[in-house]
Protein backbone atom coordinates (compact mmCIF):
# COMPACT_ATOMS: atom_id res chain seq x y z
CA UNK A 1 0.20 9.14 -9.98
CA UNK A 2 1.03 12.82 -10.28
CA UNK A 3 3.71 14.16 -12.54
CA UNK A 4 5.59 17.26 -12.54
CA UNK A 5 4.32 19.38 -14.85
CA UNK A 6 4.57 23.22 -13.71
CA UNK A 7 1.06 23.54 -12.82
CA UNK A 8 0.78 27.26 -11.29
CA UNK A 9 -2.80 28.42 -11.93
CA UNK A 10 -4.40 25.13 -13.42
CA UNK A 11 -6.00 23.24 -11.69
CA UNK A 12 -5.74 19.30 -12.68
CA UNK A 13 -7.91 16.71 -13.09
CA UNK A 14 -6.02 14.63 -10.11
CA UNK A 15 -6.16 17.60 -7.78
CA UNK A 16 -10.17 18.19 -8.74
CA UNK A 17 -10.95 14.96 -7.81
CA UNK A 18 -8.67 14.94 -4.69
CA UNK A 19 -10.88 17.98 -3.70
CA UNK A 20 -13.68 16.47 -4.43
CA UNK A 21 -12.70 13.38 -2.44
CA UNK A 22 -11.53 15.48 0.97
CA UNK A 23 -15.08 17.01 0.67
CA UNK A 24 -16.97 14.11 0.51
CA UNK A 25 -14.98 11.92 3.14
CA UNK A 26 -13.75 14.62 5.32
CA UNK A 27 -10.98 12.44 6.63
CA UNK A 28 -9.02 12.44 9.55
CA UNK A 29 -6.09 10.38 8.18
CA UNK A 30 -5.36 9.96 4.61
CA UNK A 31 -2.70 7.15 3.47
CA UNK A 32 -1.33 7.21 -0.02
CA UNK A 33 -0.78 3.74 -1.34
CA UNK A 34 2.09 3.88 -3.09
CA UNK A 35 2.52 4.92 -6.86
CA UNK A 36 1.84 8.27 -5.33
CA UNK A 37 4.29 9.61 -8.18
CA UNK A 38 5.42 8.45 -11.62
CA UNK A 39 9.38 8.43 -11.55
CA UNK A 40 9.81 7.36 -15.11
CA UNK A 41 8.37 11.03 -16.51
CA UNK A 42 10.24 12.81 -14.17
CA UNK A 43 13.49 11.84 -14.07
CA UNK A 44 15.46 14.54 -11.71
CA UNK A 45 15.29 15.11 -8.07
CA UNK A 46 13.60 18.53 -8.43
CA UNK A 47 10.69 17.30 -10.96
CA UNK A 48 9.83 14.46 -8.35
CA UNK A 49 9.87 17.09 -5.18
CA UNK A 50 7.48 19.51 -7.60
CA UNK A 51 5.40 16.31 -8.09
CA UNK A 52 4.83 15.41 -4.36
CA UNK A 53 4.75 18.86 -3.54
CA UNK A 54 1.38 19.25 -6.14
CA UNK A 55 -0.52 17.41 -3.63
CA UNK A 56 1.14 17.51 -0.92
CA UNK A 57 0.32 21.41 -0.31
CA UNK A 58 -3.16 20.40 -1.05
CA UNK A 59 -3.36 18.31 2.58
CA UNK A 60 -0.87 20.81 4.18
CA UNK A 61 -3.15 23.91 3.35
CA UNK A 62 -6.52 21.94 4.55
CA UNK A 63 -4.21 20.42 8.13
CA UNK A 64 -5.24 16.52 7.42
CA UNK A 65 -2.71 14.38 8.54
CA UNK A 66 -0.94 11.86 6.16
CA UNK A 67 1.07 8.65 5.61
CA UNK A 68 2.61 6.82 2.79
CA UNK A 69 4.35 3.69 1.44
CA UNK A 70 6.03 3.70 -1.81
CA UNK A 71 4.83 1.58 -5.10
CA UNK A 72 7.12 0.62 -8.05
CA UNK A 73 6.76 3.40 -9.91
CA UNK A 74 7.95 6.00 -7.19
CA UNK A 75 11.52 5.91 -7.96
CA UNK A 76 11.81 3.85 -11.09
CA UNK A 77 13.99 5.15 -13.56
CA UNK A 78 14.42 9.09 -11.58
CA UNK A 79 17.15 9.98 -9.64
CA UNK A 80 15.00 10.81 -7.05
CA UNK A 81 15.74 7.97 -4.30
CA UNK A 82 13.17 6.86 -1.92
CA UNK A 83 14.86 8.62 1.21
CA UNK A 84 14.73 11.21 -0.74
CA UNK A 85 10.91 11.43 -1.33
CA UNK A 86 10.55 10.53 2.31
CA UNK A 87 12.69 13.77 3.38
CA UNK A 88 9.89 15.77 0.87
CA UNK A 89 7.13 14.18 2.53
CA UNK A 90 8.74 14.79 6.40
CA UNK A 91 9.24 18.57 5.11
CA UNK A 92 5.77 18.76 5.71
CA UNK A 93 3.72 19.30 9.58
CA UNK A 94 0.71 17.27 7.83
CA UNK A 95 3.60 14.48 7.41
CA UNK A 96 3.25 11.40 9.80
CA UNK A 97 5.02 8.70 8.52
CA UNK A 98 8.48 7.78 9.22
CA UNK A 99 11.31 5.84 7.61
CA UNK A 100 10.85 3.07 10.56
CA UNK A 101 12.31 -0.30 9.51
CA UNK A 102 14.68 0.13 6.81
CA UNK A 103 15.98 -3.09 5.36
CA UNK A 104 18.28 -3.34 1.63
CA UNK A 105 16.16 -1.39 -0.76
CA UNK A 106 12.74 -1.33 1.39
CA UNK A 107 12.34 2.32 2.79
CA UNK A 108 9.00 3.02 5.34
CA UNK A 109 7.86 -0.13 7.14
CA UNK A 110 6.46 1.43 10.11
CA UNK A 111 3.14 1.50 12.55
CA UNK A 112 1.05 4.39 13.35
CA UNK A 113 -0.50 3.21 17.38
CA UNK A 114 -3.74 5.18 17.84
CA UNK A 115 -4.02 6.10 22.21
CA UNK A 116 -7.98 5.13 23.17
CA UNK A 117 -9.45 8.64 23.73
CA UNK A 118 -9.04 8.17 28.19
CA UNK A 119 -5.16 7.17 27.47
CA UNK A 120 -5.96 3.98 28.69
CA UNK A 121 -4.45 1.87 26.05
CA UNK A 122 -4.42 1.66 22.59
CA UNK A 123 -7.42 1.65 20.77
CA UNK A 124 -6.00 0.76 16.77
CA UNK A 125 -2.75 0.40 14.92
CA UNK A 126 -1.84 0.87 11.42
CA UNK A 127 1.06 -0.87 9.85
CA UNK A 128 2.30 0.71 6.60
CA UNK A 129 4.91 -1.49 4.80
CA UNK A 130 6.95 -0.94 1.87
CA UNK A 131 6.59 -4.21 -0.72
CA UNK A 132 8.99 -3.22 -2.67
CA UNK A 133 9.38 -3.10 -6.49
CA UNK A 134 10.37 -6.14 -8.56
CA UNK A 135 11.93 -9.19 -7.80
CA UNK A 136 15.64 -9.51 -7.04
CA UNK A 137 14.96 -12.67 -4.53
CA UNK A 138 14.72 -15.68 -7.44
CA UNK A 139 14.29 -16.36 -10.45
CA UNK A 140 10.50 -15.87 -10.60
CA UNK A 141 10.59 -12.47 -12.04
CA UNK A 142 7.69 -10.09 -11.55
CA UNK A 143 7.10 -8.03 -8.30
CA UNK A 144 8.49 -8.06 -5.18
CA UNK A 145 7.59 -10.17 -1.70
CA UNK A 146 7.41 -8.49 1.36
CA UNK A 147 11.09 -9.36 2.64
CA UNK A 148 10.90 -12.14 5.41
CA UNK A 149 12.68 -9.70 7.59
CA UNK A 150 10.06 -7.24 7.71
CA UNK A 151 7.65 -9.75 8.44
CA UNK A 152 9.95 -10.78 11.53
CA UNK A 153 9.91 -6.71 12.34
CA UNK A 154 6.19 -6.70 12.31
CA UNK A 155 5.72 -10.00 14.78
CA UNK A 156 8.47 -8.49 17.39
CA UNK A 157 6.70 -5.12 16.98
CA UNK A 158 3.01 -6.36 17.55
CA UNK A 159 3.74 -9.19 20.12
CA UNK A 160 5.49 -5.52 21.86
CA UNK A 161 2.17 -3.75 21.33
CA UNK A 162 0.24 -6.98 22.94
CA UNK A 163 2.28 -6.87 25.89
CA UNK A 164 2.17 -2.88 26.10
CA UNK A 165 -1.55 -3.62 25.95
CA UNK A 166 -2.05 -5.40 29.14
CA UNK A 167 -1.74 -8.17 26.70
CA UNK A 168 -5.06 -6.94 24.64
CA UNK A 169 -4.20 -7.32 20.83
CA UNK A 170 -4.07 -4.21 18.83
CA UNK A 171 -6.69 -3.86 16.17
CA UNK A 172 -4.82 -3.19 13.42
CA UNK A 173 -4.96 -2.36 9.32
CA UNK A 174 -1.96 -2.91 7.07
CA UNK A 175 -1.53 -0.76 4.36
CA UNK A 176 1.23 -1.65 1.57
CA UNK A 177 1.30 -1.38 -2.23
CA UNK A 178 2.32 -5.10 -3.68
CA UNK A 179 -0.93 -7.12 -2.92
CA UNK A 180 -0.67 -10.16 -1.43
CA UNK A 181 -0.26 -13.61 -3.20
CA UNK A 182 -3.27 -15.07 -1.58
CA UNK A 183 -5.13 -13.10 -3.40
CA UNK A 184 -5.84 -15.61 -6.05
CA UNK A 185 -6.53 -18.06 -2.93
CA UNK A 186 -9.43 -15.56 -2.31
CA UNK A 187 -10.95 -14.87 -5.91
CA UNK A 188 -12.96 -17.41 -7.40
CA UNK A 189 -11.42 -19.70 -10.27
CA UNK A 190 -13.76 -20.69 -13.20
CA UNK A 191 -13.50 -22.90 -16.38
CA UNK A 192 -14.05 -20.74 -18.91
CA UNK A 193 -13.99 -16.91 -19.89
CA UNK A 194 -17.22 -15.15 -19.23
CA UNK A 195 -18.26 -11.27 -19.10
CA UNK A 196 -16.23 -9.84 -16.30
CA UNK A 197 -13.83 -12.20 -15.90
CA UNK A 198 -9.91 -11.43 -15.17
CA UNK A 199 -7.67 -13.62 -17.10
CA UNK A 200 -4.22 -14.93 -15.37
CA UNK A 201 -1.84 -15.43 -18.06
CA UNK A 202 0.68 -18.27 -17.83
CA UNK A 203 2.76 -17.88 -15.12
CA UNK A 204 6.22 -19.75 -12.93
CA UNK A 205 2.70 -20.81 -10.90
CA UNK A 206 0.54 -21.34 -13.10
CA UNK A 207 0.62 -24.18 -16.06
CA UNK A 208 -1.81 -21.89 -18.03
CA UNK A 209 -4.31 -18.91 -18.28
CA UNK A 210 -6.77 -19.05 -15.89
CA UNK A 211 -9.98 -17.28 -14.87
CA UNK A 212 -11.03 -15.43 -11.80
CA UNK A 213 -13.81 -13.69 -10.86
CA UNK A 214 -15.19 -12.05 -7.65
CA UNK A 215 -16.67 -14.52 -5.25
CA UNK A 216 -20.18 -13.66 -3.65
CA UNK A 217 -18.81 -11.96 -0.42
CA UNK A 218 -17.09 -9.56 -2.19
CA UNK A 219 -17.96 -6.56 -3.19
CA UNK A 220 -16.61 -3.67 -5.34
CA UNK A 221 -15.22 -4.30 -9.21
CA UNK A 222 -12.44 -6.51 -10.33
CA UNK A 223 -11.04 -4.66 -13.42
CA UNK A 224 -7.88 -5.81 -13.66
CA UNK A 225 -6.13 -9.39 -12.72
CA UNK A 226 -4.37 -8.70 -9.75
CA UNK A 227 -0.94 -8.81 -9.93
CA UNK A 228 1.14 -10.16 -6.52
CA UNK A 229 4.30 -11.70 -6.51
CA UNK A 230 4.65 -15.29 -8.27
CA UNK A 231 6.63 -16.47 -4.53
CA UNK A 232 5.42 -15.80 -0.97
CA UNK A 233 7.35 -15.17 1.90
CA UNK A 234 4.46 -15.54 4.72
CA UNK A 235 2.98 -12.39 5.40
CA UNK A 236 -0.31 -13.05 4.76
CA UNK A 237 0.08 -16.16 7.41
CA UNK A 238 1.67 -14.04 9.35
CA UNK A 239 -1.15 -11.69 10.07
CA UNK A 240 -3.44 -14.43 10.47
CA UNK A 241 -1.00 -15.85 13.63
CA UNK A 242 -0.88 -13.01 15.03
CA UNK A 243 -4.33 -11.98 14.88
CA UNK A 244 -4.39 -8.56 14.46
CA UNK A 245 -4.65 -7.68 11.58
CA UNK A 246 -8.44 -6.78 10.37
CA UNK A 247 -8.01 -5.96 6.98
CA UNK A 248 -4.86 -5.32 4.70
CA UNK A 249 -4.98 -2.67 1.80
CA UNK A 250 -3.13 -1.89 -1.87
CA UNK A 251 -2.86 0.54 -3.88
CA UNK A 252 -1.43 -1.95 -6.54
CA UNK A 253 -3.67 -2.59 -8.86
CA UNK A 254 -5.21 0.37 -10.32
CA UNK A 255 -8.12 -0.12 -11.51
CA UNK A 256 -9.54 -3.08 -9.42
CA UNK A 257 -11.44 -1.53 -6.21
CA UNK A 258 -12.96 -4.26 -4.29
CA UNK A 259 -13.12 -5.63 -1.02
CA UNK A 260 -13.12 -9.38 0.20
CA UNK A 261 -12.95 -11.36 3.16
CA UNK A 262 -10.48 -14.25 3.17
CA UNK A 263 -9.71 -16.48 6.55
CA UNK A 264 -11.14 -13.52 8.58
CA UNK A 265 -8.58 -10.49 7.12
């Protein structure tokens, strides 16, 4: 997460390793998972613009194109709104997102259709969806669902892309901050605590701590438990009817980076 912090002529530890990281992967596209700034240190409008601005000029200056969602922390606790980051971000010709679906306090639920090279078709589609902050829906607590309106946007939108298509589904990745509950469906439980373990405190779904590690088709480090919302609203099922999706990607949990395959996603 970058704060504002005045940096002129220093160069920062997050921008060194963004460099480093634009070398190495030389990407096309990058998408920023959310968290992308840190609203509680910088409470006004103009210390979150300087924020996104410290690495947003870094993509601008080298011409790679760029989408975001938001996280939690984006606009907690500044008075810098989320259509208000998104006008920052849209200031910018690197800028590709959009605001797209807008629904209560979700801001940036949108796709991203890739042409095949001929113009034939398309060849891919990105979904980026906001997943909210924390949990205004029940009495659960903790983080945010995907609202079960965005999940209706995103079956109108790809059964339109099918049909668009020649009735061809859309490859597609989805790319949101709040990972998905099913994520514990997908980890491997076990009895006890062992080296490299996560431990799931008690929970509204769980009766007690448990333990989770990675199962053997993943691969990657789990670091952290992950932390989805304690209800689900059927996103995750979702994807899986409408068969699209390939893989689905968040920038929630810092420090896990890992990848596994659950019911084909």
């Amino acid at each position: 997460m970058a704060k504002s912090e005045g940096f002129k002529n220093k160069i920062t530890k997050a921008q060194e390793d963004l460099f480093k990281a634009i070398e190495t992967e030389k990407p096309d596209l990058i998408v920023l998972t959310g968290d992308n700034i840190s609203g509680y240190d910088i409470p006004e409008e103009e210390d979150a613009e300087k924020a996104i601005r410290e690495f947003m000029d870094i993509f601008e200056k080298r011409e790679i194109k760029v989408a975001a969602v938001f996280g939690n922390h984006d606009d907690e606790e500044t008075k810098s709104t989320k259509e208000h980051q998104l006008s920052i971000y849209q200031s910018y010709d690197c800028y590709v997102g959009e605001g797209g679906f807008c629904f209560k306090d979700r801001v940036g639920t949108y796709n991203l259709p890739i042409m095949k090279s001929d113009g034939s078709g398309y060849g891919f589609n990105l979904w980026l969806t906001d997943s909210g902050t924390y949990n205004t829906e029940n009495d659960y607590g903790g983080y945010a669902c995907v609202y079960k309106e965005q999940i209706e946007w995103y079956k109108e939108t790809a059964t339109k892309l099918k049909k668009e298509n020649a009735g061809e589904v859309v490859p597609s990745i989805n790319f949101q901050h709040i990972i998905v509950p099913e994520i514990y469906d997908a980890l491997k439980e076990i009895s006890l605590p062992r080296l490299g373990c996560v431990i799931r405190q008690k929970n509204p779904l769980n009766d007690k701590a448990r333990f989770y590690v990675l199962p053997d088709n993943a691969k990657g480090q789990l670091r952290e438990y992950p932390c989805p919302p304690y209800y689900n609203n059927g996103q995750y099922d979702a994807m899986l009817e409408m068969g699209d999706v390939l893989a689905t990607v968040s920038g929630h949990d810092h420090e896990n980076s890992f990848e596994i395959d659950y019911k084909g996603i």
